[in-house]
Protein backbone atom coordinates (compact mmCIF):
# COMPACT_ATOMS: atom_id res chain seq x y z
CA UNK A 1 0.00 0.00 0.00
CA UNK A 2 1.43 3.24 -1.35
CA UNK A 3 1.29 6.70 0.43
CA UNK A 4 -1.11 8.99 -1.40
CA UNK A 5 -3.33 10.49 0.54
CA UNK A 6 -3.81 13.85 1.68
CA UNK A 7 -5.55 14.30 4.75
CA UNK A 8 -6.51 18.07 6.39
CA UNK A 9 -7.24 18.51 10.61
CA UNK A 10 -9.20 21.28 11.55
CA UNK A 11 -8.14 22.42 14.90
CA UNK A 12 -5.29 23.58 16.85
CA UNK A 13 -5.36 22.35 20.18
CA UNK A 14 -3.96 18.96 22.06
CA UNK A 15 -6.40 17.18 20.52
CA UNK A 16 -5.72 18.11 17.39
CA UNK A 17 -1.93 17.56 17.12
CA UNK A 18 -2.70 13.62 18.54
CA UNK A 19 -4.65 13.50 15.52
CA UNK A 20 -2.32 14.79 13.57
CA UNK A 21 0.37 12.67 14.91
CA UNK A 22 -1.58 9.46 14.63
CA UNK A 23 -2.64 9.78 10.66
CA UNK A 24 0.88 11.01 9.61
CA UNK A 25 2.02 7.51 11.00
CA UNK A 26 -1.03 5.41 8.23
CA UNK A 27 0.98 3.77 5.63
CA UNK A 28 -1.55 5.64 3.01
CA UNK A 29 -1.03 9.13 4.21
CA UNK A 30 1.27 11.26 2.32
CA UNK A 31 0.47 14.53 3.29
CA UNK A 32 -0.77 16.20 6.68
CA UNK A 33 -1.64 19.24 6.85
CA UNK A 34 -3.62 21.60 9.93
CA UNK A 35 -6.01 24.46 9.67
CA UNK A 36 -5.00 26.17 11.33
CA UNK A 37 -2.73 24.57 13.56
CA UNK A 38 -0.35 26.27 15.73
CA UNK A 39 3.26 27.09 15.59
CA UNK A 40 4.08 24.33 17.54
CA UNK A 41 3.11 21.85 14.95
CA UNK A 42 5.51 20.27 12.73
CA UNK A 43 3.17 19.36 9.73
CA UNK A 44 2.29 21.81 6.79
CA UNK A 45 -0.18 24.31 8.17
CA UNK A 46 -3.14 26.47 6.32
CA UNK A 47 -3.84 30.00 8.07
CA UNK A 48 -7.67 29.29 8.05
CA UNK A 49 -9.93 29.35 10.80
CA UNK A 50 -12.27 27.23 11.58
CA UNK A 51 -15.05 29.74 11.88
CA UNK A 52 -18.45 29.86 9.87
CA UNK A 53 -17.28 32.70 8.00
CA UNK A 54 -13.73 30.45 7.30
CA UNK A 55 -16.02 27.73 5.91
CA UNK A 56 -15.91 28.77 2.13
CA UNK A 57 -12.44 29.29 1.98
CA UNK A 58 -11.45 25.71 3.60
CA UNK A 59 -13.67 24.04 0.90
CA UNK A 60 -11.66 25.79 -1.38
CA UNK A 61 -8.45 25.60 -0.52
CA UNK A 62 -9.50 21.62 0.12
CA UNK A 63 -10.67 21.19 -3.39
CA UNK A 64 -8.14 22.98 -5.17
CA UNK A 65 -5.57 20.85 -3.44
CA UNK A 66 -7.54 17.54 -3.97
CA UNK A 67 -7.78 16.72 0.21
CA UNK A 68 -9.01 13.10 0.69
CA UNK A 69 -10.23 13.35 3.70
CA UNK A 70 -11.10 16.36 6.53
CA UNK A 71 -10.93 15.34 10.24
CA UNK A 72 -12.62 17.99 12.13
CA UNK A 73 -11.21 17.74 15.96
CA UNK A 74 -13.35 20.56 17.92
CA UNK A 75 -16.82 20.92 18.55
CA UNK A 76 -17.84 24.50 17.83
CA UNK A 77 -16.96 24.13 13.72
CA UNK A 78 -19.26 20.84 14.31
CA UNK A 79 -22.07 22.37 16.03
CA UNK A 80 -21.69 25.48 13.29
CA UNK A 81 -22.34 23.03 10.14
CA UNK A 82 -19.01 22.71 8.73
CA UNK A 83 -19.24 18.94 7.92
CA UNK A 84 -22.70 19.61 6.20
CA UNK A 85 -21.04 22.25 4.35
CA UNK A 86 -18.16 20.69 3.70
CA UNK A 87 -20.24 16.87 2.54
CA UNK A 88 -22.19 19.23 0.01
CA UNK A 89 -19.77 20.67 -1.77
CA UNK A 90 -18.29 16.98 -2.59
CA UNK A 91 -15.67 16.29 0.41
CA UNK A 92 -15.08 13.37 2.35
CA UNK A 93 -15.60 14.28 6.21
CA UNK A 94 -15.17 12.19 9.58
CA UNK A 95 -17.43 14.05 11.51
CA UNK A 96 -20.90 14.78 12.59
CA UNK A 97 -23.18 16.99 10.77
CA UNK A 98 -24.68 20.15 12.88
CA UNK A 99 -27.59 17.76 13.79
CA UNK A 100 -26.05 14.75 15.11
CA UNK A 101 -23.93 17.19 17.04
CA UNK A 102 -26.54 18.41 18.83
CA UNK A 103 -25.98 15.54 21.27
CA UNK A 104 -23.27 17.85 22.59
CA UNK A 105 -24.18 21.39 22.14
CA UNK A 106 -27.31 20.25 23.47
CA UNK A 107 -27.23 18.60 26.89
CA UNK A 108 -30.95 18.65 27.14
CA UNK A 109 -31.67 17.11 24.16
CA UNK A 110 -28.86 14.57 24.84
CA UNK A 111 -31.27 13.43 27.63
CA UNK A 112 -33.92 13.21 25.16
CA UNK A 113 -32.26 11.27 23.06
CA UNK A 114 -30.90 8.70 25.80
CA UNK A 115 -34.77 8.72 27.34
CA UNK A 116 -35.88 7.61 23.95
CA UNK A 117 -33.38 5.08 23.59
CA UNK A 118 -33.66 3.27 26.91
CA UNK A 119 -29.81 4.77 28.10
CA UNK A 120 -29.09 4.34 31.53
CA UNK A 121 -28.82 8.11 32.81
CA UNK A 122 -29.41 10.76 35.99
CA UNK A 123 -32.71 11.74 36.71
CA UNK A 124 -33.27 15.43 35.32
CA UNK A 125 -34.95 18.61 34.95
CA UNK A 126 -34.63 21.30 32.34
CA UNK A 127 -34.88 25.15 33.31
CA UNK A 128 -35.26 27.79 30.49
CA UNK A 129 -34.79 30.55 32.96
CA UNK A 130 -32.82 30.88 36.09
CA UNK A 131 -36.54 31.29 38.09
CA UNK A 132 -37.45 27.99 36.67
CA UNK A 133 -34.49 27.04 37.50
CA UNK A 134 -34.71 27.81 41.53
CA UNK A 135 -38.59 27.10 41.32
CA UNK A 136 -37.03 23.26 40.85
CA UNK A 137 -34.30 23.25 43.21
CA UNK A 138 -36.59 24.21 45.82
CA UNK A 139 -39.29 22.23 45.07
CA UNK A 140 -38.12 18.75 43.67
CA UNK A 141 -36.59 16.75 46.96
CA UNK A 142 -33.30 16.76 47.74
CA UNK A 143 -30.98 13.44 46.60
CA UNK A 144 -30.28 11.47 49.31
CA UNK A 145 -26.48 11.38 50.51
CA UNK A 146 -25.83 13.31 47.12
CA UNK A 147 -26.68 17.10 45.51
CA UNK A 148 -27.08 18.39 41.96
CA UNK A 149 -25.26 19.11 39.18
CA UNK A 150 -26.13 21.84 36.79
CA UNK A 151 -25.26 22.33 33.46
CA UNK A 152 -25.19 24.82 30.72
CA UNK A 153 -27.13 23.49 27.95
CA UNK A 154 -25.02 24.71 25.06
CA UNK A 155 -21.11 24.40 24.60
CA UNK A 156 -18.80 25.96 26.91
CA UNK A 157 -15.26 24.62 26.50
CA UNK A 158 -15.82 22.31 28.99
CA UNK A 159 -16.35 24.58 31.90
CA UNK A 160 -20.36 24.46 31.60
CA UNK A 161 -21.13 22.07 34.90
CA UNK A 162 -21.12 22.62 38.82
CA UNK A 163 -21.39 19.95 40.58
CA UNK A 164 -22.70 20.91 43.89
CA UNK A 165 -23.28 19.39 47.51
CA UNK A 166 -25.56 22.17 49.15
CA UNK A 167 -28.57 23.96 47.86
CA UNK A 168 -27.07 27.51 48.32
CA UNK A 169 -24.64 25.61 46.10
CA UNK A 170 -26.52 24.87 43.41
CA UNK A 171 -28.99 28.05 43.62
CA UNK A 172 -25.35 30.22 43.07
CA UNK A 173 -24.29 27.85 39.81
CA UNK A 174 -28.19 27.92 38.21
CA UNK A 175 -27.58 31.76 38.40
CA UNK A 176 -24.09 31.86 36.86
CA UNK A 177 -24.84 29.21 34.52
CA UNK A 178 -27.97 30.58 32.62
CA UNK A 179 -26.37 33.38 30.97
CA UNK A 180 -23.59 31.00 29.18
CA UNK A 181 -26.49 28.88 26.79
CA UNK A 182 -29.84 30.47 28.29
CA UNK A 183 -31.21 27.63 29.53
CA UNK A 184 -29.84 24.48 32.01
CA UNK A 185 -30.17 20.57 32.58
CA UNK A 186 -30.15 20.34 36.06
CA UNK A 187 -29.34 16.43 37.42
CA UNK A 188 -29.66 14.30 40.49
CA UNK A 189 -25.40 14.17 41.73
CA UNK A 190 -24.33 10.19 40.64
CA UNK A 191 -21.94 8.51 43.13
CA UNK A 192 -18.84 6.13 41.43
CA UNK A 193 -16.13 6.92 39.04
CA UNK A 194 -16.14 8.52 35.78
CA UNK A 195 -14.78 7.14 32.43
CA UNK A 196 -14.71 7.82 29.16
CA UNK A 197 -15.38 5.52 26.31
CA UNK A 198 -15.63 6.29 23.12
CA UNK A 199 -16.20 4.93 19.83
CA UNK A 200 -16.06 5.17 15.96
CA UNK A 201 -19.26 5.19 14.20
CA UNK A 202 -20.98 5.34 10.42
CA UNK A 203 -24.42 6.27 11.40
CA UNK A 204 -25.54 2.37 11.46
CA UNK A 205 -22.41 0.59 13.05
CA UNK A 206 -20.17 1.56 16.13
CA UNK A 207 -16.51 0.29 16.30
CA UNK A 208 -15.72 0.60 20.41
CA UNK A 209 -12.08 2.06 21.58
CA UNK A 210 -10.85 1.48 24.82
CA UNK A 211 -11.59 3.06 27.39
CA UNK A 212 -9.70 6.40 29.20
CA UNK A 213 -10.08 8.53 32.35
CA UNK A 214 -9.29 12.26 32.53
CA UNK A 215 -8.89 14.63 35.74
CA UNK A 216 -10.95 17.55 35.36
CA UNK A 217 -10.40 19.52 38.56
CA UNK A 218 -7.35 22.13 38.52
CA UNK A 219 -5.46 20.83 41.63
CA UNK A 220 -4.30 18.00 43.09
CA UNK A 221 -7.13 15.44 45.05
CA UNK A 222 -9.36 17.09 42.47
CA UNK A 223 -9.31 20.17 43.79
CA UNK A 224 -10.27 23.46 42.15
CA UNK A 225 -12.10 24.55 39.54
CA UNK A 226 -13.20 22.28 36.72
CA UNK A 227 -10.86 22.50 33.42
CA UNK A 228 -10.81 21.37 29.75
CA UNK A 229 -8.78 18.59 31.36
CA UNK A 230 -5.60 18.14 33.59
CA UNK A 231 -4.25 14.48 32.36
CA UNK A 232 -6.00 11.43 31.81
CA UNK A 233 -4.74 7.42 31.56
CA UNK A 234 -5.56 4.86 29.39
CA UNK A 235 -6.71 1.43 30.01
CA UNK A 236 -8.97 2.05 32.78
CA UNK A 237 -9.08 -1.00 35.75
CA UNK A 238 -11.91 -2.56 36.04
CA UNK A 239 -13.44 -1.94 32.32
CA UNK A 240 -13.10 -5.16 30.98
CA UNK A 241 -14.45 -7.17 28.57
CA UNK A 242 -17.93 -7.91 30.29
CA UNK A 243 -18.08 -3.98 30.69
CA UNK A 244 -17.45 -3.24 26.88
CA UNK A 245 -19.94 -5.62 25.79
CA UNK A 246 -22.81 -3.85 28.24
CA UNK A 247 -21.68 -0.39 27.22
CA UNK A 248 -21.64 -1.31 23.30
CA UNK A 249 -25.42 -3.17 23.57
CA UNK A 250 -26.90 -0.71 26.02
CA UNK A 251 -25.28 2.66 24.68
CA UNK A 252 -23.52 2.69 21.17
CA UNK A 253 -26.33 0.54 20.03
CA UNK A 254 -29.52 2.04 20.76
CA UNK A 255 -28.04 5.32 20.93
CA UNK A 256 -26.89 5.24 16.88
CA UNK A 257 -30.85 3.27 16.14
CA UNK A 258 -32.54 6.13 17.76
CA UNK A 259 -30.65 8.58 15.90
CA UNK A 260 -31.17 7.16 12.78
CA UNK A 261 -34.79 6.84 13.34
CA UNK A 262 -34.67 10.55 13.57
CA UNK A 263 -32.93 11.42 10.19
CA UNK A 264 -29.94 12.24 11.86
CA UNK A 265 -27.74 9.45 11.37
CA UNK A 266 -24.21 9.63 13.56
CA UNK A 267 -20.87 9.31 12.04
CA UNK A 268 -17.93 10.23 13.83
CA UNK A 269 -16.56 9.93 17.37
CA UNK A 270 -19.47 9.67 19.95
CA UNK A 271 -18.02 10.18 23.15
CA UNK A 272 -19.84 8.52 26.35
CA UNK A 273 -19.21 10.09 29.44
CA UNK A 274 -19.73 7.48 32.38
CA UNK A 275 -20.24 6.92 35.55
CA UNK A 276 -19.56 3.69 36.90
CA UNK A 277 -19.99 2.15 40.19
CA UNK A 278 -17.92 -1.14 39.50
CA UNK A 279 -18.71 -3.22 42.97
CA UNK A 280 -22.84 -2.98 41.87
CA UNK A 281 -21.87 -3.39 37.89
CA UNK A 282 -24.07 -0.37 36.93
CA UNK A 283 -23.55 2.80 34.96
CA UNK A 284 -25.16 5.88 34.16
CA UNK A 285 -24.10 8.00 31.02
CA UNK A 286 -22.84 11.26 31.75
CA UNK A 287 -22.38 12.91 28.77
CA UNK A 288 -22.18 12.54 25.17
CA UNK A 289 -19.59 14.78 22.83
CA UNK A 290 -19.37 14.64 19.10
CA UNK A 291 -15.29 14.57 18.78
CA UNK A 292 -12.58 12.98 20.20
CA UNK A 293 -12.13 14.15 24.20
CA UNK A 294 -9.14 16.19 25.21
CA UNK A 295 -6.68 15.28 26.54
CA UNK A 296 -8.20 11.22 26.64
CA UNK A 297 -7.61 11.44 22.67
CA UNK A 298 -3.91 11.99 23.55
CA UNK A 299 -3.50 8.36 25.53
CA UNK A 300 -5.63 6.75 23.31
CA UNK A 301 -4.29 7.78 20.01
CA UNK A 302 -0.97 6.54 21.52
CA UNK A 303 -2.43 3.35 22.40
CA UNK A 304 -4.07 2.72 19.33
CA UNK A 305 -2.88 -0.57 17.26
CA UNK A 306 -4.86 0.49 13.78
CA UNK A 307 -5.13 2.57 10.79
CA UNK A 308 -6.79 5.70 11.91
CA UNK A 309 -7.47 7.25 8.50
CA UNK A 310 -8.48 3.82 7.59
CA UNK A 311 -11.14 4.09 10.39
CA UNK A 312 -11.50 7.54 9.98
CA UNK A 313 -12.34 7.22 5.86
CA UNK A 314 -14.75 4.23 6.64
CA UNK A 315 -16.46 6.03 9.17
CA UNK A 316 -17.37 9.09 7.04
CA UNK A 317 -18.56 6.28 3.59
CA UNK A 318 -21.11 4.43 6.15
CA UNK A 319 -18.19 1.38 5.48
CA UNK A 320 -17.26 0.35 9.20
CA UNK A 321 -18.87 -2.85 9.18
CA UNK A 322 -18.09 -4.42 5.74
CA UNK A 323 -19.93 -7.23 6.81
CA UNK A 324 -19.68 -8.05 10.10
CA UNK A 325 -22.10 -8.25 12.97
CA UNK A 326 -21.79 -7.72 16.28
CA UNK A 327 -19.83 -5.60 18.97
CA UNK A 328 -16.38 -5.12 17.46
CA UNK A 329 -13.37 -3.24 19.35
CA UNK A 330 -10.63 -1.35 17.60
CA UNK A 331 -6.59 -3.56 18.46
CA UNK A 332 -4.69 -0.82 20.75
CA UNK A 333 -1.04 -2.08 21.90
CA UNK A 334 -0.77 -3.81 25.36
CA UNK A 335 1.24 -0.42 27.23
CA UNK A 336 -0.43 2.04 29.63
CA UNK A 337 -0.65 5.70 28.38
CA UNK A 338 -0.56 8.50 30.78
CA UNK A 339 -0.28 12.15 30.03
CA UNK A 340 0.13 15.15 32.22
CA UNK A 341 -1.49 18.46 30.97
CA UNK A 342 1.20 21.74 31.92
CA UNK A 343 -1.44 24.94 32.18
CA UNK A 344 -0.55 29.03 32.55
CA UNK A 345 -0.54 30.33 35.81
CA UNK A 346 -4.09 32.10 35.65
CA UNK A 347 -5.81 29.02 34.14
CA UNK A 348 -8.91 28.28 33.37
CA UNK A 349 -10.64 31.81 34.01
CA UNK A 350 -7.45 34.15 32.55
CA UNK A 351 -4.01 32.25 31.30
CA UNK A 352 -1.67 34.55 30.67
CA UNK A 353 0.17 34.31 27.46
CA UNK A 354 3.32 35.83 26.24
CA UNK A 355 5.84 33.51 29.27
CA UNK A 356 8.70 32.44 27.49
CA UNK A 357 8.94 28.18 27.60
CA UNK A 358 12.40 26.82 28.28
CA UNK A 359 12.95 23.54 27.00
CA UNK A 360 11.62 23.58 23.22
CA UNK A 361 13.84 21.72 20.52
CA UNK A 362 15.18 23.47 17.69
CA UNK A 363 13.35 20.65 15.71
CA UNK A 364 9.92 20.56 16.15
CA UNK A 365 8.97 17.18 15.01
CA UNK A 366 11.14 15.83 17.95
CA UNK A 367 8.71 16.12 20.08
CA UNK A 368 5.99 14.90 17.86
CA UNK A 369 4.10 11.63 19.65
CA UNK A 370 6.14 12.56 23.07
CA UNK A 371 4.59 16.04 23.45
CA UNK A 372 1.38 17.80 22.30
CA UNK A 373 1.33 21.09 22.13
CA UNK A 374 -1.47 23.82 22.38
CA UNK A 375 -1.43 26.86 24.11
CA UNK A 376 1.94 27.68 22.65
CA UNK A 377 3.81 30.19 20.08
CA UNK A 378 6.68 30.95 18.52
CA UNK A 379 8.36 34.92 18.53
CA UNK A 380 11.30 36.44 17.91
CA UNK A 381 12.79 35.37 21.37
CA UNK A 382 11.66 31.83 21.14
CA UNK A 383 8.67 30.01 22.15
CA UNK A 384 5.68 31.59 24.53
CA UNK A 385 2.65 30.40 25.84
CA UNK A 386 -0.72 31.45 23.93
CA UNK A 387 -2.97 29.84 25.57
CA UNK A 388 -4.21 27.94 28.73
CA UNK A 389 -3.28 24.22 28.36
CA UNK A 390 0.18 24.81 26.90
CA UNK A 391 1.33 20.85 26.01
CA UNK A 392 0.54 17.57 27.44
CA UNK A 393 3.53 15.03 28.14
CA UNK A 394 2.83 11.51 27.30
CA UNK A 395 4.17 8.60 28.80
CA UNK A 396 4.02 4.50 28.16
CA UNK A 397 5.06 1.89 29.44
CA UNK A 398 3.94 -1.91 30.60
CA UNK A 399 2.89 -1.08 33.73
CA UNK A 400 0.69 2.00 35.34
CA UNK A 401 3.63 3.30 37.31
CA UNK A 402 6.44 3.29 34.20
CA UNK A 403 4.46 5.27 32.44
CA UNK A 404 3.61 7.41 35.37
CA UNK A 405 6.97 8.21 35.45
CA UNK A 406 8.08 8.61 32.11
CA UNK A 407 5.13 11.63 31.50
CA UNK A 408 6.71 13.55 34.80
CA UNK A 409 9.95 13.20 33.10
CA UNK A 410 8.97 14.34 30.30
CA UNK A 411 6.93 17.24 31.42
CA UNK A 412 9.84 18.61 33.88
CA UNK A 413 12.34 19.02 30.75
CA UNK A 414 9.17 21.89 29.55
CA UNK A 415 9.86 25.12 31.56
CA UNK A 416 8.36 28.24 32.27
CA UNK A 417 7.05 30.67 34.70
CA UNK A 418 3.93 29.89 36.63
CA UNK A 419 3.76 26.20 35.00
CA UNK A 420 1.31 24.08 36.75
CA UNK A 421 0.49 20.33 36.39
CA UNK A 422 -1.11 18.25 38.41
CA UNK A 423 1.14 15.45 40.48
CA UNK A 424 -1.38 12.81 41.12
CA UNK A 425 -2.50 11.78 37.84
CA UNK A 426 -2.88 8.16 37.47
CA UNK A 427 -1.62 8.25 41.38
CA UNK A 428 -1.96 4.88 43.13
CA UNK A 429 -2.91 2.63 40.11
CA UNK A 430 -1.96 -1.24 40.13
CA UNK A 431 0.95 -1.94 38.31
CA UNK A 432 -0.82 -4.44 35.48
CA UNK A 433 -3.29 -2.93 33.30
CA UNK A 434 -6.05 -5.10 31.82
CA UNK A 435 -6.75 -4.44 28.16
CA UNK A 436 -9.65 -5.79 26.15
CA UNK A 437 -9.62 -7.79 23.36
CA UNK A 438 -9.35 -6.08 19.44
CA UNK A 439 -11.30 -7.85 16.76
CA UNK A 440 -11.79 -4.82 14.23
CA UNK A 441 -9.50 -4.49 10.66
């Protein structure tokens, strides 16, 4: 198999240059290029957007220069149209169109969707004013040994939920929250873990990949404010083979059925936020997002043992399946992936940019599949943080605690002032992952 193709990312975060990574390693890909990328990146780069009003000029610039295929790594171009735009002018897209996407930029009708469908999910409300919104918290009884969490309905960069353990709590987050979309899914507070498992779909079929946990809080002992993400590990203990069965049948399933019976068929990543409670074998979906999750795509893109624009071009022709029936799960390679997220001092409400980093090599593909960069920049003085995740530091090895280690090493050689990463990610894990079993090619 030759190298030919010519594949374009749209994005520029974390997220983004793990995707990047990953295709540029698929024996068919010739060409990888990012729109628009940032300096960081060490494939060819367009200076486009990924705004509505960018939208023309990418389908352009992607005809013109005969693009294969366009992977679209953020949600707001998704939840703006771009792959509907992009499928009707005659491009091949892995993505979501703007109404399949609405299972993210629309937490409440998320809920719809997973009611429909028979999901396993929190109890929930939805308030369309922040008066509604207190008329329920003061009305509707109070969880037992739990709280409520509150979400903005519409996107917001991951820092849309409270999750709160008092009612003056909750009353404070329903009023903050309500100006970000204008209206809010307010939940009964689950108890267990969270996960994250994700898979590949065409609209009919969904290809499972394994599963990942991220950190969300700021600070150590999940602490803080909630963020974008502060590291996450891949496998997760506990999610075996049992589990991947009950989340495929009971979520990718009827999830992608009830879609289609809608008109709205998925294709893409469908992320499923979880919560698990492993000793009583239930779950409750959390979430779902229409992209990869960041930083979770950074471990699992590291782990993975298959073609991703293979995957990624059979997803977007409706060709997953070829065939087969049944749940099918996507080979990753038997290491543990853990990556540590470095953040500007200031982060999440104002990172400040412009702080020299100490550190960067003079080549900047040396980094590429060790390091992946986002918040950062290159001046006349070197490189600078631009942003409020600056890189996330990878690390694999067989066991939990090697690659613990080798993602602090890593992110320690990256200097600069105010740099803050979490030390406990992937703290205390046993020292022999368990990995499920790949049947998908």
């Amino acid at each position: 198999m030759s190298a030919s193709k010519t594949v374009l990312v749209l994005g520029s975060g974390g997220r983004e240059s793990a995707i990047a990574w990953r295709l540029s390693l698929s024996p068919q890909v010739a060409r990888v290029i990012c729109a628009p990328g940032n300096d960081s990146f060490p494939w060819e780069r367009w200076p486009i957007g990924v705004a509505p009003s960018d939208f023309d000029r990418l389908i352009a610039r992607s005809k013109a220069e005969k693009v294969d295929l366009i992977v679209v790594g953020p949600d707001n171009p998704l939840a703006d149209g771009v792959v509907d735009q992009m499928t009707a002018a005659g491009l091949e897209v892995f993505g979501p169109t703007r109404g399949a996407s609405k299972l993210e930029w629309s937490k409440a009708f998320a809920k719809e969707v997973m009611k429909a469908a028979g999901v396993p999910t929190a109890e929930y409300f939805v308030a369309q004013t922040n008066a509604e919104a207190q008329k329920i918290l003061k009305q509707v009884p109070w969880p037992k040994g739990g709280g409520w969490v509150i979400k903005a309905d519409g996107l917001a960069l991951g820092k849309g939920v409270r999750v709160c353990s008092t009612h003056e709590e909750a009353v404070a987050a329903a009023e903050e929250l309500i100006g970000v979309s204008g209206s809010l899914v307010i939940e009964e507070k689950l108890s267990g873990v969270e996960a994250t498992w994700m898979a590949i779909c065409d609209g009919k079929t969904a290809v499972l990949l394994e599963p990942a946990r991220d950190h969300k809080r700021l600070g150590d002992a999940d602490q803080g404010p909630n963020t974008g993400g502060m590291g996450a590990y891949s496998p997760v203990p506990g999610l075996n083979q049992n589990w991947a069965q009950a989340i495929h049948s009971q979520v990718f399933v009827p999830m992608l059925a009830e879609m289609s019976k809608r008109g709205i068929p998925f294709k893409g990543v469908l992320y499923a936020g979880l919560m698990v409670d492993l000793e009583r074998k239930k779950f409750w979906i959390i979430e779902f997002n229409s992209r990869f999750g960041d930083p979770e795509a950074q471990v699992i893109l590291a782990r993975l043992d298959a073609d991703l624009y293979e995957l990624c071009w059979r997803s977007a022709r409706g060709e997953l399946a070829r065939g087969k029936s049944g749940m099918q799960i996507v080979p990753f390679v038997k290491e543990a992936a853990l990556v540590v997220i470095a953040a500007a001092p200031g982060y999440p409400e104002s990172p400040k940019k412009g702080i020299p980093i100490h550190g960067v090599p003079i080549d900047k593909g040396e980094l590429a599949g060790r390091v992946f960069w986002a918040g950062a920049a290159a001046s006349d003085d070197g490189w600078m943080t631009s942003g409020g995740r600056v890189f996330g530091a990878l690390g694999m090895g067989e066991s939990f605690e090697a690659a613990r280690t080798q993602a602090y090493e890593r992110a320690s050689r990256l200097k600069f002032e105010g740099m803050h990463f979490r030390k406990d990610i992937g703290a205390g894990l046993n020292s022999k992952p368990e990995y499920l079993e790949g049947s998908w090619q």
